[in-house]
PDB file of N, CA and C in Angstrom:
ATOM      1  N   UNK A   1      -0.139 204.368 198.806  1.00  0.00           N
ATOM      2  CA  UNK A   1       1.018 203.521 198.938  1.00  0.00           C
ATOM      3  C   UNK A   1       2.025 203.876 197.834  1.00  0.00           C
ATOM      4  N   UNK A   2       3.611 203.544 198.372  1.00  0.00           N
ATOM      5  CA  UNK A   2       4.342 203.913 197.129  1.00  0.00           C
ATOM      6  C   UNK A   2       5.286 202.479 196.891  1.00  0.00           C
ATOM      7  N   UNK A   3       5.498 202.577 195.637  1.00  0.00           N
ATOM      8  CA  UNK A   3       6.312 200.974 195.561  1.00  0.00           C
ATOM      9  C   UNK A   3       7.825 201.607 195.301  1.00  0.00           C
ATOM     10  N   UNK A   4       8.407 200.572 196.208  1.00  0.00           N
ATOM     11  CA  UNK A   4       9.993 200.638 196.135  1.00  0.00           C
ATOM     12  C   UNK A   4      10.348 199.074 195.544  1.00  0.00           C
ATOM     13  N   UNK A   5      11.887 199.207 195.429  1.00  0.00           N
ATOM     14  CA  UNK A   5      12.808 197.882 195.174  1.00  0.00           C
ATOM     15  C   UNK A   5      13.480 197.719 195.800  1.00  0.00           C
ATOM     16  N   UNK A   6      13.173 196.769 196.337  1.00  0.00           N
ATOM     17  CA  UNK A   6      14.568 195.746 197.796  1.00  0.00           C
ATOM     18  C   UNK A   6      15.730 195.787 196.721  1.00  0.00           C
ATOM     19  N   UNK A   7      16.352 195.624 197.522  1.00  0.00           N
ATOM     20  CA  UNK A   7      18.055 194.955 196.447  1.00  0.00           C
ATOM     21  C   UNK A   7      18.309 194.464 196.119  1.00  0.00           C
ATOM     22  N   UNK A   8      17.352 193.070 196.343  1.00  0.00           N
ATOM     23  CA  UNK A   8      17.437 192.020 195.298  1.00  0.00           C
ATOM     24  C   UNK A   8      16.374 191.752 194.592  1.00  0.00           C
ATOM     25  N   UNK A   9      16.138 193.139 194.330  1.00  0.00           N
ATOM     26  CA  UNK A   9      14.815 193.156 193.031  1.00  0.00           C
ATOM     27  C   UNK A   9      13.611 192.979 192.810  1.00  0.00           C
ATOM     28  N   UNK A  10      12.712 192.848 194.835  1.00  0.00           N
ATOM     29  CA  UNK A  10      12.029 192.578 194.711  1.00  0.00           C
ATOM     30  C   UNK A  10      11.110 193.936 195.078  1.00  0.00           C
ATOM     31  N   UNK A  11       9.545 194.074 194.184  1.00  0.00           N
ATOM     32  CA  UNK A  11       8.995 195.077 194.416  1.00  0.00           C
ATOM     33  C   UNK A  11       8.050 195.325 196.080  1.00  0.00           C
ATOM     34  N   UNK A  12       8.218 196.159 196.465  1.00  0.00           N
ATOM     35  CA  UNK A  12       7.625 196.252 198.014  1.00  0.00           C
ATOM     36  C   UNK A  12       6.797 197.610 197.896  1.00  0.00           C
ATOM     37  N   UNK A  13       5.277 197.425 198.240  1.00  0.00           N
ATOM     38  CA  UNK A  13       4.634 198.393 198.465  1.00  0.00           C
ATOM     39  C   UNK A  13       4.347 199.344 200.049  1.00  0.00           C
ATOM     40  N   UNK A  14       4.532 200.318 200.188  1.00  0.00           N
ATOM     41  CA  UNK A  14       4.900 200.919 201.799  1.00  0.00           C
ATOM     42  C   UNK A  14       3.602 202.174 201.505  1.00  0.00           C
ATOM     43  N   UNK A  15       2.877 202.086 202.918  1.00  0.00           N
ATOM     44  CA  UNK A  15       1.939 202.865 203.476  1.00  0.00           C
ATOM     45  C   UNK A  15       2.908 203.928 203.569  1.00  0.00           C
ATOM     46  N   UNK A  16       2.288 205.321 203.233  1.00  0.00           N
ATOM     47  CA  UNK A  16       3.208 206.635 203.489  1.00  0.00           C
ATOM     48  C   UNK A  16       3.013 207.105 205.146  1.00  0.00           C
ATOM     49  N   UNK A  17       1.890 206.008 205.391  1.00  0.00           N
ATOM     50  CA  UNK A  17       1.723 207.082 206.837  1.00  0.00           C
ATOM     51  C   UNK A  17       2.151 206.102 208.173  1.00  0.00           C
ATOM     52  N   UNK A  18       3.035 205.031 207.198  1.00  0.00           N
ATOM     53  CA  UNK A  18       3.771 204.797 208.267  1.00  0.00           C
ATOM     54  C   UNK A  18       5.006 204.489 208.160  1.00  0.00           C
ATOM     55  N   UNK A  19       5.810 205.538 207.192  1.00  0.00           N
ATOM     56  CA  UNK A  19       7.253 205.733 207.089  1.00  0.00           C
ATOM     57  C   UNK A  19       7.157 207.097 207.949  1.00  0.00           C
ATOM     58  N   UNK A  20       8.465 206.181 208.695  1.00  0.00           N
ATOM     59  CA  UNK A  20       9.038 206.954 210.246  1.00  0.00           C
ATOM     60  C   UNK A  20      10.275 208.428 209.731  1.00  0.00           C
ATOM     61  N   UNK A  21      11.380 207.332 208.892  1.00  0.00           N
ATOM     62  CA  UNK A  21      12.427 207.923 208.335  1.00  0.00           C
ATOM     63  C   UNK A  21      12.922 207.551 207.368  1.00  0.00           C
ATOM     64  N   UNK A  22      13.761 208.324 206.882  1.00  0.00           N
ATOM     65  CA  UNK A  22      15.155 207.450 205.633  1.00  0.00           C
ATOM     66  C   UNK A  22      16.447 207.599 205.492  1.00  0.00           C
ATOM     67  N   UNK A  23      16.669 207.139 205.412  1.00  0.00           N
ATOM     68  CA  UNK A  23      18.293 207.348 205.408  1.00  0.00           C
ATOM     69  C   UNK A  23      19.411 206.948 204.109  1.00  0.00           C
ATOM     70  N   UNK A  24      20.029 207.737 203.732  1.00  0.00           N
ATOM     71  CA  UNK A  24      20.677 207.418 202.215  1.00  0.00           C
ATOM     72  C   UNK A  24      22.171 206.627 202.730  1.00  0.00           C
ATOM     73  N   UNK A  25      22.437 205.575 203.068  1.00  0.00           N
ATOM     74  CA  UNK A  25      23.735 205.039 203.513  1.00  0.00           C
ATOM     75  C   UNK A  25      24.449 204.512 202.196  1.00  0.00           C
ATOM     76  N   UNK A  26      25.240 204.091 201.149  1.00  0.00           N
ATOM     77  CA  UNK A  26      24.235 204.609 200.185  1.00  0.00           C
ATOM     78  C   UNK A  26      23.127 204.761 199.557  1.00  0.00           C
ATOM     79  N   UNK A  27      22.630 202.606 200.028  1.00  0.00           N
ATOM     80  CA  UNK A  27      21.383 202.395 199.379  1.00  0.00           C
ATOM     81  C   UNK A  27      20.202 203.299 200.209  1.00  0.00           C
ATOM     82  N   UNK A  28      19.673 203.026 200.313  1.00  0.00           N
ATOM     83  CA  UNK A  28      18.224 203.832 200.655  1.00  0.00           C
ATOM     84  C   UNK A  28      17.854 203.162 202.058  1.00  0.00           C
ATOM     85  N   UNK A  29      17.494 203.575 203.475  1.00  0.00           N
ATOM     86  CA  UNK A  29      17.030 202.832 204.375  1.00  0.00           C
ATOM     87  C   UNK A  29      15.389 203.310 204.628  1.00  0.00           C
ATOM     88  N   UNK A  30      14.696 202.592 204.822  1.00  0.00           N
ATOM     89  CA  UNK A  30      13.454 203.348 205.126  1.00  0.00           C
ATOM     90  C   UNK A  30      12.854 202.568 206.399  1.00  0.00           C
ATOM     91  N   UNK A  31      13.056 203.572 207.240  1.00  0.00           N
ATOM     92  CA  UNK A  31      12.655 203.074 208.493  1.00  0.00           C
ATOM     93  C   UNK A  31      10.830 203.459 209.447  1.00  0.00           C
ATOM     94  N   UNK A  32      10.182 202.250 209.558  1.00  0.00           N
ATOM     95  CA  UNK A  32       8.689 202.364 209.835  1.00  0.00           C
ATOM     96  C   UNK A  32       8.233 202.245 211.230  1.00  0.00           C
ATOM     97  N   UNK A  33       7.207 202.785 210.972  1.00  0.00           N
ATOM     98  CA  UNK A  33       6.708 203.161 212.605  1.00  0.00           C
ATOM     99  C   UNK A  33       7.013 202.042 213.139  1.00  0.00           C
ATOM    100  N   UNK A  34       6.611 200.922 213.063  1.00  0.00           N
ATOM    101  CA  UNK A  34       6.573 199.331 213.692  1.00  0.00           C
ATOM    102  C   UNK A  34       7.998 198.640 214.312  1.00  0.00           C
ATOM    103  N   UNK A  35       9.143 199.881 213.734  1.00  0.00           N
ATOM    104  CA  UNK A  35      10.639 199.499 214.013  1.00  0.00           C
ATOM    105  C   UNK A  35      11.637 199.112 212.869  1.00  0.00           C
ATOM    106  N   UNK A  36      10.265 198.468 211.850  1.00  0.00           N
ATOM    107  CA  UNK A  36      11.102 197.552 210.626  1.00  0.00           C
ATOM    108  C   UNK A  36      11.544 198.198 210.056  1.00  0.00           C
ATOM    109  N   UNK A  37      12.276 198.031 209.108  1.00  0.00           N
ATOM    110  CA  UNK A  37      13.042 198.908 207.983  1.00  0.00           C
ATOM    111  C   UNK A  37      13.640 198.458 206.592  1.00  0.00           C
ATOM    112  N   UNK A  38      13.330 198.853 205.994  1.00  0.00           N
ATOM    113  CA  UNK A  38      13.441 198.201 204.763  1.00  0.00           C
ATOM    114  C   UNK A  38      14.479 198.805 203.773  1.00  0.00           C
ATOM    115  N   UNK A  39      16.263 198.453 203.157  1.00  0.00           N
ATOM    116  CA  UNK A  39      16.871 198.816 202.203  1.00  0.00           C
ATOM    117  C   UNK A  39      16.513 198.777 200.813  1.00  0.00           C
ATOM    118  N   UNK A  40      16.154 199.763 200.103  1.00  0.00           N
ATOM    119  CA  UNK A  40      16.024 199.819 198.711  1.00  0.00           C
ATOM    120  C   UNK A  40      16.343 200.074 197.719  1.00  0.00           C
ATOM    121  N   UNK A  41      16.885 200.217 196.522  1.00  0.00           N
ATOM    122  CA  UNK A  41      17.327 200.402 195.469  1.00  0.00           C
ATOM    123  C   UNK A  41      16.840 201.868 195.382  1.00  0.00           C
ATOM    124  N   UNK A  42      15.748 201.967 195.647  1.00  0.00           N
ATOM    125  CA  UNK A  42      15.187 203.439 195.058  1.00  0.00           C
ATOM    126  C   UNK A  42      16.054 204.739 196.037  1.00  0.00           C
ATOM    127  N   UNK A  43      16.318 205.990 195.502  1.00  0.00           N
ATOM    128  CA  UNK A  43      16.780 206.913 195.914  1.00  0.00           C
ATOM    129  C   UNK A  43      15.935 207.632 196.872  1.00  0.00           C
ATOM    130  N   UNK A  44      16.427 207.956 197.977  1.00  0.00           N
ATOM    131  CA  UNK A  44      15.868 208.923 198.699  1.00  0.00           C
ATOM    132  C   UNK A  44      14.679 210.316 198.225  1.00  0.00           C
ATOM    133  N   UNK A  45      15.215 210.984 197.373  1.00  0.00           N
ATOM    134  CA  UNK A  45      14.632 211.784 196.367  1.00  0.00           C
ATOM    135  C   UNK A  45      13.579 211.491 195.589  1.00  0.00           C
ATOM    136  N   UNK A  46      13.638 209.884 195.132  1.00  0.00           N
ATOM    137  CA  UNK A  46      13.177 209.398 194.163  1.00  0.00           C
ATOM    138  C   UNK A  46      11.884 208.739 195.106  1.00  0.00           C
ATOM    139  N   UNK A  47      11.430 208.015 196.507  1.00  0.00           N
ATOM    140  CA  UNK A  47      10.797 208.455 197.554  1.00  0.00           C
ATOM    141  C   UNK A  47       9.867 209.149 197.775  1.00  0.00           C
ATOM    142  N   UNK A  48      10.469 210.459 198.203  1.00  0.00           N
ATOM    143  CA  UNK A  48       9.759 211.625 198.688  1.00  0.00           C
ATOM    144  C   UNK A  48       9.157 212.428 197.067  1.00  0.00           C
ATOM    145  N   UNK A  49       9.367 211.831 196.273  1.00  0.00           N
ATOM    146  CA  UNK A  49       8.955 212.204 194.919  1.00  0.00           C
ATOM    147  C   UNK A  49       7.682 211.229 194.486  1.00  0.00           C
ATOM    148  N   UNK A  50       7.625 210.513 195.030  1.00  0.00           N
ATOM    149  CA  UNK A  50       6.158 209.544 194.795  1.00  0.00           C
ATOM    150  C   UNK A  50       5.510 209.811 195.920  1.00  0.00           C
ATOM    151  N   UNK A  51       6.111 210.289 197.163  1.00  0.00           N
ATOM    152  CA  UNK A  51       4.841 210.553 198.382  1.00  0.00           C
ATOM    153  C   UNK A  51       4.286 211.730 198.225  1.00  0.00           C
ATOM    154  N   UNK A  52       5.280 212.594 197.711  1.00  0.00           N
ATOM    155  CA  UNK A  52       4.314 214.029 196.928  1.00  0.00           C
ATOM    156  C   UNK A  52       3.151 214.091 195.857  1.00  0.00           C
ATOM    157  N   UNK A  53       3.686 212.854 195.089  1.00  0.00           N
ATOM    158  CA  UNK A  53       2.700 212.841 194.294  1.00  0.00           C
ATOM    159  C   UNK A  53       1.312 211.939 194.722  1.00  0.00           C
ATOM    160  N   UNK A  54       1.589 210.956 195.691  1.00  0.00           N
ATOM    161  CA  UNK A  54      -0.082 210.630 196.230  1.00  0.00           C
ATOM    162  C   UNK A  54      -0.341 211.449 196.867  1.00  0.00           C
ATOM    163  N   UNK A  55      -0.189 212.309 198.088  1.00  0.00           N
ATOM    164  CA  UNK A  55      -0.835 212.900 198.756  1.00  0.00           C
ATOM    165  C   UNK A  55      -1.437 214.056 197.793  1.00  0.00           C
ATOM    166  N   UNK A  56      -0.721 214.961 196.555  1.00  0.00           N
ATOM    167  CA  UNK A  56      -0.978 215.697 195.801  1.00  0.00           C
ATOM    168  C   UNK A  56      -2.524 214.670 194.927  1.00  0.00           C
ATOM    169  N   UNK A  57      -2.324 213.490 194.647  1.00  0.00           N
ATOM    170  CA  UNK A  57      -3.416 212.948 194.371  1.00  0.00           C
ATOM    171  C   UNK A  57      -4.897 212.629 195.285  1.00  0.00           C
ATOM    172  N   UNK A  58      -4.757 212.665 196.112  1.00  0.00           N
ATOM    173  CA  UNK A  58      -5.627 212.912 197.360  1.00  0.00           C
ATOM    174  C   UNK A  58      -6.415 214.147 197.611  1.00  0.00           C
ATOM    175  N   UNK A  59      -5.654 215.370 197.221  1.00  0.00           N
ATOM    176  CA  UNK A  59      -6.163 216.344 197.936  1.00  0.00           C
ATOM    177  C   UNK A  59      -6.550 217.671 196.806  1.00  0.00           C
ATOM    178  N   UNK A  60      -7.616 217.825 197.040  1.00  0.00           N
ATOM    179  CA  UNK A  60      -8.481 219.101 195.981  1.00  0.00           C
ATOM    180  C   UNK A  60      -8.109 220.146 196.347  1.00  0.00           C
ATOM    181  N   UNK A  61      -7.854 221.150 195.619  1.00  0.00           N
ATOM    182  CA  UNK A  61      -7.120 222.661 196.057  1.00  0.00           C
ATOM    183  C   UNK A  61      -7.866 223.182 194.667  1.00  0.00           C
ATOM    184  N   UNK A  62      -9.170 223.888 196.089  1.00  0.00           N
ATOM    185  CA  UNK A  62     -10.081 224.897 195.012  1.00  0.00           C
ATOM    186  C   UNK A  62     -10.789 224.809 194.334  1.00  0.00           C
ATOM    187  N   UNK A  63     -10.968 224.956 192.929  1.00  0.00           N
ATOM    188  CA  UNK A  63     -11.586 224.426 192.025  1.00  0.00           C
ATOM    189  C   UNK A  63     -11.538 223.340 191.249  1.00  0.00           C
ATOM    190  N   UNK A  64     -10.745 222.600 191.736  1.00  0.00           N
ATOM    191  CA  UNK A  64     -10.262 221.419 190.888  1.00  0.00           C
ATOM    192  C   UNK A  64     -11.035 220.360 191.064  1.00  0.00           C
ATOM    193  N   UNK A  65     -12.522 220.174 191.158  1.00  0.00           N
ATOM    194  CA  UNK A  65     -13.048 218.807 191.493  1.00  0.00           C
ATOM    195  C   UNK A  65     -13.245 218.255 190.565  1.00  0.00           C
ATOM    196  N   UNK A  66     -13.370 217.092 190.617  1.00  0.00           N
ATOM    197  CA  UNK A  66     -13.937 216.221 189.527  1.00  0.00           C
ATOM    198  C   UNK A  66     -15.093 215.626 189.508  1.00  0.00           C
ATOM    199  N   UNK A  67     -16.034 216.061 188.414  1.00  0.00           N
ATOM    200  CA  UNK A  67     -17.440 215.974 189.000  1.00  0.00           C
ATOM    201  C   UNK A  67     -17.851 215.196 187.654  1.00  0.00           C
TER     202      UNK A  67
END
């Protein structure tokens, strides 16, 4: 999950695997499988920069286990 900020400041946590789209109008739109969509403070960039980093947290490449 990644946490964003509504616009009026409130924190909202969103499943990555069920953001549909986004859209930068300016604020941030993030639109979910279910239809809903949620405006946020957080940047588009700023987004796809925390979903890189869970899925990068998820997934072992090679030798990297932790044992």
């Amino acid at each position: 999950m990644i946490k964003v900020t509504r616009l009026n400041g409130e924190e909202l946590y969103l499943s990555i695997f069920q953001i549909e789209s986004m859209e930068s109008i300016p604020e941030t739109k993030i639109k979910m499988m279910n239809g809903y969509y949620f405006l946020v403070k957080d940047s588009a960039d700023s987004v796809l920069e925390q979903i890189k980093a869970f899925v990068q947290s998820c997934v072992v490449y090679g030798d990297q286990r932790n044992v």
